[in-house]
C-alpha atoms as a PDB file:
ATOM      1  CA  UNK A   1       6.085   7.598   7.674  1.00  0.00           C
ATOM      2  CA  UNK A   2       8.424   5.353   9.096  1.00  0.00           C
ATOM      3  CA  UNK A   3      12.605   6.110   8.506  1.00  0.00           C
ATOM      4  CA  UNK A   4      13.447   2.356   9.688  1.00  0.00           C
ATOM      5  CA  UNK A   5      12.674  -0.559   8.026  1.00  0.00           C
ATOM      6  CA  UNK A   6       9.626  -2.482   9.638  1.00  0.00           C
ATOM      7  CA  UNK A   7       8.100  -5.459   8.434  1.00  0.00           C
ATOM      8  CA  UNK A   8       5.564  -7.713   9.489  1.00  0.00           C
ATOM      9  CA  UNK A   9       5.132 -10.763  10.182  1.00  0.00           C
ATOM     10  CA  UNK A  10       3.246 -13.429  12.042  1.00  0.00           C
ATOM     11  CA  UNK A  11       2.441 -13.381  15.747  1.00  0.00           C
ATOM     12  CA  UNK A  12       5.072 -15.451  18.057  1.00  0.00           C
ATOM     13  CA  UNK A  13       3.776 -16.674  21.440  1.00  0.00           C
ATOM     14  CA  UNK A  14       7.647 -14.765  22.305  1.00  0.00           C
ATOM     15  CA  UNK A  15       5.705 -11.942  21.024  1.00  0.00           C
ATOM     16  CA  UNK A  16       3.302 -11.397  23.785  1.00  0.00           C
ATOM     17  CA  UNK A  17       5.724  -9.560  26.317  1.00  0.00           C
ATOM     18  CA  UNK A  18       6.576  -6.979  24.076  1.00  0.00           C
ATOM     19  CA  UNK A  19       2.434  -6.462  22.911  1.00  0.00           C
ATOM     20  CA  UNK A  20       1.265  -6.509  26.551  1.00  0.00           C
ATOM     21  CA  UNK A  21       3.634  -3.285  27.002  1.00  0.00           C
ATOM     22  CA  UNK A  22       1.275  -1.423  24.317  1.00  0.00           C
ATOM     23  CA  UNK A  23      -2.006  -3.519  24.598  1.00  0.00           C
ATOM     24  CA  UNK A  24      -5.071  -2.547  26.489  1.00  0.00           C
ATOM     25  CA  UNK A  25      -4.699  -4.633  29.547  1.00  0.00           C
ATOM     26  CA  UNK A  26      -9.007  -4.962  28.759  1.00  0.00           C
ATOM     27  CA  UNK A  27      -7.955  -6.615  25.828  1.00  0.00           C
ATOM     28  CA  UNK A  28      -7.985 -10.430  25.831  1.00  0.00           C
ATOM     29  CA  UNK A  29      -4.165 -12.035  25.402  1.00  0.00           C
ATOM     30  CA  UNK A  30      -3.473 -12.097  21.692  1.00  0.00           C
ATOM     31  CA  UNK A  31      -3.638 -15.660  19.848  1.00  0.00           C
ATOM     32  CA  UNK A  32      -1.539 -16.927  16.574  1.00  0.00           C
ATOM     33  CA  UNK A  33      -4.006 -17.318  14.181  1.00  0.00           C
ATOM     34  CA  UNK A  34      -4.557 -14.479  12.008  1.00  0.00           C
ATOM     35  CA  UNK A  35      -2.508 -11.875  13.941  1.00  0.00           C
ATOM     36  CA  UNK A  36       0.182  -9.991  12.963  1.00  0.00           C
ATOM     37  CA  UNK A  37       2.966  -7.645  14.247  1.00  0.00           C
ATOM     38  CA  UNK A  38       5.043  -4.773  12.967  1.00  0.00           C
ATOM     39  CA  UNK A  39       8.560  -5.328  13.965  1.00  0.00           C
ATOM     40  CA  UNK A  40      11.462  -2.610  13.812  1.00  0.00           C
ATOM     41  CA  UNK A  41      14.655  -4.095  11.619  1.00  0.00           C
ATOM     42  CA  UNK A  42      17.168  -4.844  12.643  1.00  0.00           C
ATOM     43  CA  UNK A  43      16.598  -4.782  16.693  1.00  0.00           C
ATOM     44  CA  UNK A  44      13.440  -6.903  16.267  1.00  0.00           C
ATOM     45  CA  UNK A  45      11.594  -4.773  18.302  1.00  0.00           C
ATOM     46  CA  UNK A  46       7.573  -5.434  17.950  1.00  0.00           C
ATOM     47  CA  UNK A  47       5.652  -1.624  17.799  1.00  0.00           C
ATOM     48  CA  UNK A  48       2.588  -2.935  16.518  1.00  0.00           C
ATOM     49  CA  UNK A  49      -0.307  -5.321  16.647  1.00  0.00           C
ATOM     50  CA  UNK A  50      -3.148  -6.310  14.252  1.00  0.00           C
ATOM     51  CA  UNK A  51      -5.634  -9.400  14.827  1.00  0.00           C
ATOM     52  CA  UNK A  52      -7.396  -9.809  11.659  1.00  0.00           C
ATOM     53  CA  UNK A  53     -10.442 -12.476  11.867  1.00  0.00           C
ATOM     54  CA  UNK A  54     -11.371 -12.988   8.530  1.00  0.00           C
ATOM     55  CA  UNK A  55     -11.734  -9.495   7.183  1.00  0.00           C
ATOM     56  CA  UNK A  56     -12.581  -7.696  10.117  1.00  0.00           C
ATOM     57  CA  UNK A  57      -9.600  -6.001  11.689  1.00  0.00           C
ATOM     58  CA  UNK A  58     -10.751  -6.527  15.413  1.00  0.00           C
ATOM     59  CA  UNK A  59      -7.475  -5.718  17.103  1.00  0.00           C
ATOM     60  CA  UNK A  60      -4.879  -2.707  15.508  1.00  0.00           C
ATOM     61  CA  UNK A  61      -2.673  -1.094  18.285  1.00  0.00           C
ATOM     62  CA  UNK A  62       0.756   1.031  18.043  1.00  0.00           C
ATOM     63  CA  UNK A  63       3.484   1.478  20.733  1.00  0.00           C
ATOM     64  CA  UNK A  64       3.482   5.074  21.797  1.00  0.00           C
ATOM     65  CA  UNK A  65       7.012   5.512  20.766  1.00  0.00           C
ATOM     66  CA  UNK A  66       5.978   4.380  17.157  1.00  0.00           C
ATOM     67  CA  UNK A  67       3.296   6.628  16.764  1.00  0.00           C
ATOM     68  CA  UNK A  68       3.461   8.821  13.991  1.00  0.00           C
ATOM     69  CA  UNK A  69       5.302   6.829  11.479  1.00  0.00           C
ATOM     70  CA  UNK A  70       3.061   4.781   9.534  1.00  0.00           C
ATOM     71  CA  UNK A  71       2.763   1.856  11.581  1.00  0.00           C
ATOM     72  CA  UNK A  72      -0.891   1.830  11.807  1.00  0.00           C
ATOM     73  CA  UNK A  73      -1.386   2.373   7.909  1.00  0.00           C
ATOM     74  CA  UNK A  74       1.362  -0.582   7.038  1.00  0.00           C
ATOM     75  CA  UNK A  75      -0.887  -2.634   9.232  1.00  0.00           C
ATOM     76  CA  UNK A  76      -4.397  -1.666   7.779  1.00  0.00           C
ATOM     77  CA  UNK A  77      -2.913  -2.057   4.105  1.00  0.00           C
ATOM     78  CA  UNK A  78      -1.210  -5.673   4.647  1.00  0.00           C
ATOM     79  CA  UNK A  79      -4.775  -6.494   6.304  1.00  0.00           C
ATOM     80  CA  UNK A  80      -6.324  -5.221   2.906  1.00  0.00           C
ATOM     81  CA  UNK A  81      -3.675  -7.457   1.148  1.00  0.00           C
ATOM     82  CA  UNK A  82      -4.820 -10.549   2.818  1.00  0.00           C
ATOM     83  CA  UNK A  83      -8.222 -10.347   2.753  1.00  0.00           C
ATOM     84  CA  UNK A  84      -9.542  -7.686   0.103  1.00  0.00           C
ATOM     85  CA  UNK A  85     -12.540  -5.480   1.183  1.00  0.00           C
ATOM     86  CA  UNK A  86     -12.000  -4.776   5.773  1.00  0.00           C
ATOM     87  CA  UNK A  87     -14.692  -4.100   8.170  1.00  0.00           C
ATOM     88  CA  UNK A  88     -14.289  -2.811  11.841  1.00  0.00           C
ATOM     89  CA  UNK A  89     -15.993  -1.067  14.966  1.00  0.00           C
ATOM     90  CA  UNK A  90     -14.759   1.705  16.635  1.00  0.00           C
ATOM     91  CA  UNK A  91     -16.677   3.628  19.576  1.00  0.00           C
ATOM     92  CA  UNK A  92     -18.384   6.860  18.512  1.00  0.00           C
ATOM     93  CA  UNK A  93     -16.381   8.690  21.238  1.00  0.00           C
ATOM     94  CA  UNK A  94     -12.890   7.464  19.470  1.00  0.00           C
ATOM     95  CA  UNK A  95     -12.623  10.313  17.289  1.00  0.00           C
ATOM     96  CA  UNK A  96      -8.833   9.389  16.561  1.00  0.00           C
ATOM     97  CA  UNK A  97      -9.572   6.217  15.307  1.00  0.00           C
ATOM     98  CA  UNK A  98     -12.598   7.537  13.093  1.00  0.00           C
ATOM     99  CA  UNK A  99     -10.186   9.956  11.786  1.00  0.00           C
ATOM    100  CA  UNK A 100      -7.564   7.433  10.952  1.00  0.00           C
ATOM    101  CA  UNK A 101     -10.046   4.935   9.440  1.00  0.00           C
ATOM    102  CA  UNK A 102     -11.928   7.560   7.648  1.00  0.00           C
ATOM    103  CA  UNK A 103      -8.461   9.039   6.393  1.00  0.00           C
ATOM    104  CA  UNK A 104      -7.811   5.466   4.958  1.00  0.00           C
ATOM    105  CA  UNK A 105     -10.925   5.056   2.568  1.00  0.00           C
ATOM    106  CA  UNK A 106     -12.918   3.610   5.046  1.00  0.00           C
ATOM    107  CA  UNK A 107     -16.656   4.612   5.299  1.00  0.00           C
ATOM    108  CA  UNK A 108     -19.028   4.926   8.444  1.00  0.00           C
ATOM    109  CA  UNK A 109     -22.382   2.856   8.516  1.00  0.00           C
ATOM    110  CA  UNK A 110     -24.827   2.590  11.154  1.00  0.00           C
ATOM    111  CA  UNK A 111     -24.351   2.767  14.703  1.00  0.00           C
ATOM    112  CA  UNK A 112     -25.284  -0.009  17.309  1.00  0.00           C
ATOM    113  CA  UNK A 113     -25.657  -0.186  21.179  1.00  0.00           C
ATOM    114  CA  UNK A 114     -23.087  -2.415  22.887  1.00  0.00           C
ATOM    115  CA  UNK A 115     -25.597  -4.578  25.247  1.00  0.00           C
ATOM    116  CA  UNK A 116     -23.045  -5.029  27.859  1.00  0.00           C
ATOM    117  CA  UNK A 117     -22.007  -1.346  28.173  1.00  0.00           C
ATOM    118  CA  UNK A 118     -24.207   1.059  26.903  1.00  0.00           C
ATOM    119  CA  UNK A 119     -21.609   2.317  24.477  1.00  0.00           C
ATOM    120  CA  UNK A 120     -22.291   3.349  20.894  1.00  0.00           C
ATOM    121  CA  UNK A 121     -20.134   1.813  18.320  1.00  0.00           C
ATOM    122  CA  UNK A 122     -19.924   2.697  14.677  1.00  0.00           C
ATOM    123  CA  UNK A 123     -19.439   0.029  11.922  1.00  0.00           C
ATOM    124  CA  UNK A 124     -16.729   1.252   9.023  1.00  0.00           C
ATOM    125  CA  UNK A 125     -15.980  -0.608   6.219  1.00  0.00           C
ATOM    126  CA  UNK A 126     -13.794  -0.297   2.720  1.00  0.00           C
ATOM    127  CA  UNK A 127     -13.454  -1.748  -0.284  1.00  0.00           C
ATOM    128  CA  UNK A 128     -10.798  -3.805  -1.641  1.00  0.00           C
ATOM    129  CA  UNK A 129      -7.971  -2.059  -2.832  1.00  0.00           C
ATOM    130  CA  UNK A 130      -7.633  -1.540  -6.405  1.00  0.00           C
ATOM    131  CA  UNK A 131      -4.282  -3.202  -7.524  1.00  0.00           C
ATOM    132  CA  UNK A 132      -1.834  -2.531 -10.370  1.00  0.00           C
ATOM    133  CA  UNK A 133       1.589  -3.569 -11.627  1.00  0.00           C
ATOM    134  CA  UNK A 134       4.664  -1.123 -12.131  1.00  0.00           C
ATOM    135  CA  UNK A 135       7.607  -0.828 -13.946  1.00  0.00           C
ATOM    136  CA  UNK A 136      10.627   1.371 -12.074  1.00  0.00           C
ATOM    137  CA  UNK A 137      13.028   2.573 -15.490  1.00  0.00           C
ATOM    138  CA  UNK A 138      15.473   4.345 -14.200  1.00  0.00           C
ATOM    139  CA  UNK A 139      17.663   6.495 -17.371  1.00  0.00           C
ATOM    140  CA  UNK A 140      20.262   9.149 -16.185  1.00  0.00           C
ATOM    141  CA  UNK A 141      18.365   9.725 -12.619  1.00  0.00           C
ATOM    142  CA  UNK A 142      15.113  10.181 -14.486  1.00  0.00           C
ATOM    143  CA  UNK A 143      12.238   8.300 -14.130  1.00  0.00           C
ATOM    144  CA  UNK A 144      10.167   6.513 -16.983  1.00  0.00           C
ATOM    145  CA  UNK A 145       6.449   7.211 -16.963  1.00  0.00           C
ATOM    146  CA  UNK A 146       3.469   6.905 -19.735  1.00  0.00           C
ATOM    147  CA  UNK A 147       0.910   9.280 -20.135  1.00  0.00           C
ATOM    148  CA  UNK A 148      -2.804   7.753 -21.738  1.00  0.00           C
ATOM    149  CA  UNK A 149      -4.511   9.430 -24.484  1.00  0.00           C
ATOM    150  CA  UNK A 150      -7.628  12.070 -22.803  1.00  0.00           C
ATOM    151  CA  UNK A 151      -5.746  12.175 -19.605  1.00  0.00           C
ATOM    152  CA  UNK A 152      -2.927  14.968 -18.734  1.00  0.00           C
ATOM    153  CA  UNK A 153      -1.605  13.320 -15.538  1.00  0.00           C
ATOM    154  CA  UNK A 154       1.365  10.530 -15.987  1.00  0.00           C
ATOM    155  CA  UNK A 155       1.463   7.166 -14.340  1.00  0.00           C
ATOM    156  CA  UNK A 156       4.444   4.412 -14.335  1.00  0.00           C
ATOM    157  CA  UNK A 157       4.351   1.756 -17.091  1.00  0.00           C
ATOM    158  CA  UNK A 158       1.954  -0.814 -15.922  1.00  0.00           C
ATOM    159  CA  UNK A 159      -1.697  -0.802 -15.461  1.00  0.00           C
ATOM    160  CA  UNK A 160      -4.445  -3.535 -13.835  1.00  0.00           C
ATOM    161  CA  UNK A 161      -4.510  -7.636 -13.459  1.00  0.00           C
ATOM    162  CA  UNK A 162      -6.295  -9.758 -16.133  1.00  0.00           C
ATOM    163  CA  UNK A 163      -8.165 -12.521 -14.224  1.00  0.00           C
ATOM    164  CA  UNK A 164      -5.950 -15.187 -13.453  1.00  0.00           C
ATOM    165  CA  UNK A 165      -2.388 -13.495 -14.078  1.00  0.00           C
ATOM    166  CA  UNK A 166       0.259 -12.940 -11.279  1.00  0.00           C
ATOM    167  CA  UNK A 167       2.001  -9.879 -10.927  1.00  0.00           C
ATOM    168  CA  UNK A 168       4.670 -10.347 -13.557  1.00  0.00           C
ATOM    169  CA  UNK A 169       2.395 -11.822 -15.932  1.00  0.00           C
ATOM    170  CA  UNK A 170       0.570  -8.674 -15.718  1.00  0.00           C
ATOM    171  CA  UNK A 171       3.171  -6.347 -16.319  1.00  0.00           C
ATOM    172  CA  UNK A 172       4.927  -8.050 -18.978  1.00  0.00           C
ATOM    173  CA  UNK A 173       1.672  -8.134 -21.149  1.00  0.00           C
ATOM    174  CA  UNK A 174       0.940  -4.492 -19.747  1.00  0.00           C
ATOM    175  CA  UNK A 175       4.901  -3.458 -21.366  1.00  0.00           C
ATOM    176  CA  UNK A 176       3.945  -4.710 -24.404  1.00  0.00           C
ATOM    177  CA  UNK A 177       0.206  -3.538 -24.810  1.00  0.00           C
ATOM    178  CA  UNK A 178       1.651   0.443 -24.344  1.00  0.00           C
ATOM    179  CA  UNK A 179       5.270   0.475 -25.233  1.00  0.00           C
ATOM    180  CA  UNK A 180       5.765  -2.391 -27.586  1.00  0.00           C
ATOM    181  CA  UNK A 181       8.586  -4.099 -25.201  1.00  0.00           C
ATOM    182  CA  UNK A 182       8.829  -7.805 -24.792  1.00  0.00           C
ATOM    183  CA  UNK A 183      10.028  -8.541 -21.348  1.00  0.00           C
ATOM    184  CA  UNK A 184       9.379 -11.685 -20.358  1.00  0.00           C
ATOM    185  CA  UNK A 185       7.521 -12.277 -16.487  1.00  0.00           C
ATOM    186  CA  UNK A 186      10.566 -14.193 -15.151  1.00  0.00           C
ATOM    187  CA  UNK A 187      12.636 -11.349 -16.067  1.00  0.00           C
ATOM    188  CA  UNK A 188      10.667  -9.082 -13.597  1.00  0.00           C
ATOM    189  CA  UNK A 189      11.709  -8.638 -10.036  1.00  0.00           C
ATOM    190  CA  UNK A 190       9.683  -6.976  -7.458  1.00  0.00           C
ATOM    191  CA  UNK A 191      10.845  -4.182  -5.603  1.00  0.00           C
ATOM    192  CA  UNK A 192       8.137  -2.830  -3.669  1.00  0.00           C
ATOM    193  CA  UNK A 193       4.908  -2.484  -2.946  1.00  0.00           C
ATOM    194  CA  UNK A 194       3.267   1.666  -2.599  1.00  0.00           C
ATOM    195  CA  UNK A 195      -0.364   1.848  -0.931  1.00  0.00           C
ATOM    196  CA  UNK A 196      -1.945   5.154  -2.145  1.00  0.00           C
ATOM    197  CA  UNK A 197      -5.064   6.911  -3.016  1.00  0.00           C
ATOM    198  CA  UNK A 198      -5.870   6.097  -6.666  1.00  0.00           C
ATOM    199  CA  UNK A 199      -5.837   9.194  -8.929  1.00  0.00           C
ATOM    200  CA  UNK A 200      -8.384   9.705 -11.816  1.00  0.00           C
ATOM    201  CA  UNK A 201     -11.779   7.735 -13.060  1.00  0.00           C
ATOM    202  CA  UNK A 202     -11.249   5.383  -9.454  1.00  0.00           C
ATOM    203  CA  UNK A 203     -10.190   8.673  -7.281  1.00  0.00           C
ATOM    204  CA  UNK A 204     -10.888   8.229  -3.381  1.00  0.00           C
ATOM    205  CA  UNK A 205     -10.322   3.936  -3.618  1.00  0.00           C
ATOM    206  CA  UNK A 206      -6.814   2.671  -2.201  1.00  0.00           C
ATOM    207  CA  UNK A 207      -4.120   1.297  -4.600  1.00  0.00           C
ATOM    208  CA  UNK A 208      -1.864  -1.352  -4.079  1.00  0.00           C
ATOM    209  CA  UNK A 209       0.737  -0.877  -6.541  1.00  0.00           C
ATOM    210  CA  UNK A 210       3.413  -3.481  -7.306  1.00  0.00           C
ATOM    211  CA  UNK A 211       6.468  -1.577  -8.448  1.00  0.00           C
ATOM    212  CA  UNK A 212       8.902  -4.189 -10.519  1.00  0.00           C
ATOM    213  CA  UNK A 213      12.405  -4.010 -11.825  1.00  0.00           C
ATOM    214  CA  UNK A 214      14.115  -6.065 -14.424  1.00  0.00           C
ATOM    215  CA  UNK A 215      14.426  -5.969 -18.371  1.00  0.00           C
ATOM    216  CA  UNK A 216      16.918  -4.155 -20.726  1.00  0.00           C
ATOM    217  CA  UNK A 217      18.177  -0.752 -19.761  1.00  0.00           C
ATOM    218  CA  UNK A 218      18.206   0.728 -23.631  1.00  0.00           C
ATOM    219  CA  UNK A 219      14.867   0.745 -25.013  1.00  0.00           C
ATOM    220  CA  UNK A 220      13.124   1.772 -27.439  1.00  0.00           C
ATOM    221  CA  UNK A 221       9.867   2.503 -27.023  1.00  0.00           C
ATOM    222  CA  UNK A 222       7.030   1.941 -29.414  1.00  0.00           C
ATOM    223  CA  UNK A 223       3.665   3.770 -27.702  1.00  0.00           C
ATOM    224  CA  UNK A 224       0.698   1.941 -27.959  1.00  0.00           C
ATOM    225  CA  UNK A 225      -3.148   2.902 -29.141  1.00  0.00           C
ATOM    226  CA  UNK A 226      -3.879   4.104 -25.727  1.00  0.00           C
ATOM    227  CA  UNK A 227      -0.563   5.619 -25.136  1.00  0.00           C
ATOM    228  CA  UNK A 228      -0.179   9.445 -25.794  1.00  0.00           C
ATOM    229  CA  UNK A 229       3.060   9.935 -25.112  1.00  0.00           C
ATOM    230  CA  UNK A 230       6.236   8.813 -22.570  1.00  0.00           C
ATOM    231  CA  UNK A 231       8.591  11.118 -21.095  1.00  0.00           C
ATOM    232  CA  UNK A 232      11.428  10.423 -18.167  1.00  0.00           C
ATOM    233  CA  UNK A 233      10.843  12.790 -15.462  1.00  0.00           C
ATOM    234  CA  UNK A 234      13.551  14.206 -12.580  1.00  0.00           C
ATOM    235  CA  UNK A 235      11.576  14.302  -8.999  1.00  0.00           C
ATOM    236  CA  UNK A 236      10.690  18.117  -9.503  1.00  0.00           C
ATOM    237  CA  UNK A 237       8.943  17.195 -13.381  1.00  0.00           C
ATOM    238  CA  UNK A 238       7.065  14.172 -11.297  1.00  0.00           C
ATOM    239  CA  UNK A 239       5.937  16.025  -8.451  1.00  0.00           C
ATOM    240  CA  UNK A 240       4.460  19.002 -11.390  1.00  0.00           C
ATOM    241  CA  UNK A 241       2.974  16.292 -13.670  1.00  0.00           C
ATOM    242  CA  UNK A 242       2.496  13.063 -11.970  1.00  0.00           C
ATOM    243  CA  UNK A 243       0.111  10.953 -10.048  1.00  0.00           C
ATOM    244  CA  UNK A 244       0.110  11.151  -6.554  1.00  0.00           C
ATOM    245  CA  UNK A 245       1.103   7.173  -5.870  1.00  0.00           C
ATOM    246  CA  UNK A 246       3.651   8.203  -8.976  1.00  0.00           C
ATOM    247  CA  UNK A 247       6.017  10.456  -6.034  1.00  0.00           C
ATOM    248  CA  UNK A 248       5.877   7.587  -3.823  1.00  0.00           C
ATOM    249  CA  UNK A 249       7.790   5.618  -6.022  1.00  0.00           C
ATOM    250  CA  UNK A 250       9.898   8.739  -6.783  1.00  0.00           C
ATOM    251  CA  UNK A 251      10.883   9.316  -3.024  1.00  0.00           C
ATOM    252  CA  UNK A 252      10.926   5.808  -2.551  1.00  0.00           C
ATOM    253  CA  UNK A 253      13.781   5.677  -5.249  1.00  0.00           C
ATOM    254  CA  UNK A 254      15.959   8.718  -3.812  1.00  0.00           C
ATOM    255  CA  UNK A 255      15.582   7.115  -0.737  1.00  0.00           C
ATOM    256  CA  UNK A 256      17.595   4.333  -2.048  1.00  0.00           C
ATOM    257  CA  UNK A 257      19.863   6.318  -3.896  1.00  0.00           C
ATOM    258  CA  UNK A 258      18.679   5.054  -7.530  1.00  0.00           C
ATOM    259  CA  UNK A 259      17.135   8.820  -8.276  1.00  0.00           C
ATOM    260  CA  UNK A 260      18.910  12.539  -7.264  1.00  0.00           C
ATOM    261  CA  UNK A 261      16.609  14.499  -4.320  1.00  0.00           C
END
């Protein structure tokens, strides 16, 4: 994954320069609507591309120099956080790109013939994310996570959107359904956002998991019905007895110095 901070953001016209250096010169010039680029912080460099037509992703490409650091994936997950369930076509003979789709929860369908050159081309497809809320407690360098009753794997405090609730909405009712805290929404700040492979009952679909801040820092706890137990985990308890998405957030956290490595 990436070590620098990139971000996207909307395609510039200034952009086009910088894309034609990594673009397929067989690929038509790139236009505003729905595109996107992947920009290196703070040089402003652009190192990626993604043209995004409704939900098909009909454009992703990476500078070579940025290859290898998660470029591709940021790209493919802010698509699926625009627009929900993606579609694509990739050549049969593109066995990168299958891998890299495939890799990312997408699926293969059927083939088709491209009239105009013979070539085979496979449809792929994937699902909307799944998406959940987050809440990063930090005590002592240790990290607060819940455990549900029947499962033995533990998650951070948070869970899934009711329909119509924003993100902060959800989590505040979420805090108070399993630990009996009453945190108001507009005392919740986002921090980040992890993209993962959901663990459990929805194993194999992608997450998109809105990690917050905010609240009191002394708590007491009061575990819910479906709550077994809550613990505060260092990164080597996590890694032994957490969710996969859950070390994200863990190395995401030493990263910025809030947990010890």
């Amino acid at each position: 994954m990436s070590s620098r901070p990139t971000i996207i953001r909307p395609y510039r016209p200034e952009d086009e320069q910088a894309v034609t250096g990594f673009r397929p010169r067989t690929v038509r010039p790139s236009a505003e609507p729905d595109t996107w680029v992947a920009v290196d912080e703070p040089d402003g460099k652009v190192v990626g591309l993604l043209h995004l037509p409704g939900s098909e992703i009909s454009d992703l490409y990476v500078a070579p120099e940025a290859q290898r650091r998660g470029i591709g994936t940021q790209l493919v997950e802010h698509a699926a956080s625009l627009r929900g369930a993606l579609s694509l076509e990739v050549s049969a003979r593109n066995t990168a790109a299958r891998a890299f789709y495939t890799h990312l929860g997408f699926t293969e369908r059927s083939p088709r013939t491209d009239e105009s050159t013979g070539e085979t081309l496979l449809a792929l497809d994937r699902p909307a994310p799944l998406r959940s809320v987050g809440w990063l407690h930090v005590r002592d360098g240790r990290l607060l996570s819940v455990r549900t009753r029947g499962n033995d794997t533990f998650y951070l405090p948070g869970g899934k959107y009711e329909p119509g609730e924003t993100a902060p909405e959800a989590l505040s009712r979420e805090l108070s359904e399993e630990l009996g805290l009453s945190i108001p929404a507009d005392e919740l700040r986002q921090a980040f956002v992890i993209h993962a492979t959901a663990h459990g009952v929805n194993a194999g679909r992608r997450l998109h998991m809105t990690c917050f801040t905010g609240g009191p820092q002394d708590i007491d706890p009061a575990p819910g019905r479906e709550i077994a137990e809550y613990a505060w985990f260092d990164r080597h308890e996590a890694r032994d007895r957490c969710a996969p998405a859950h070390m994200q957030v863990v190395n995401r956290l030493i990263a910025e110095g809030r947990m010890a490595a």
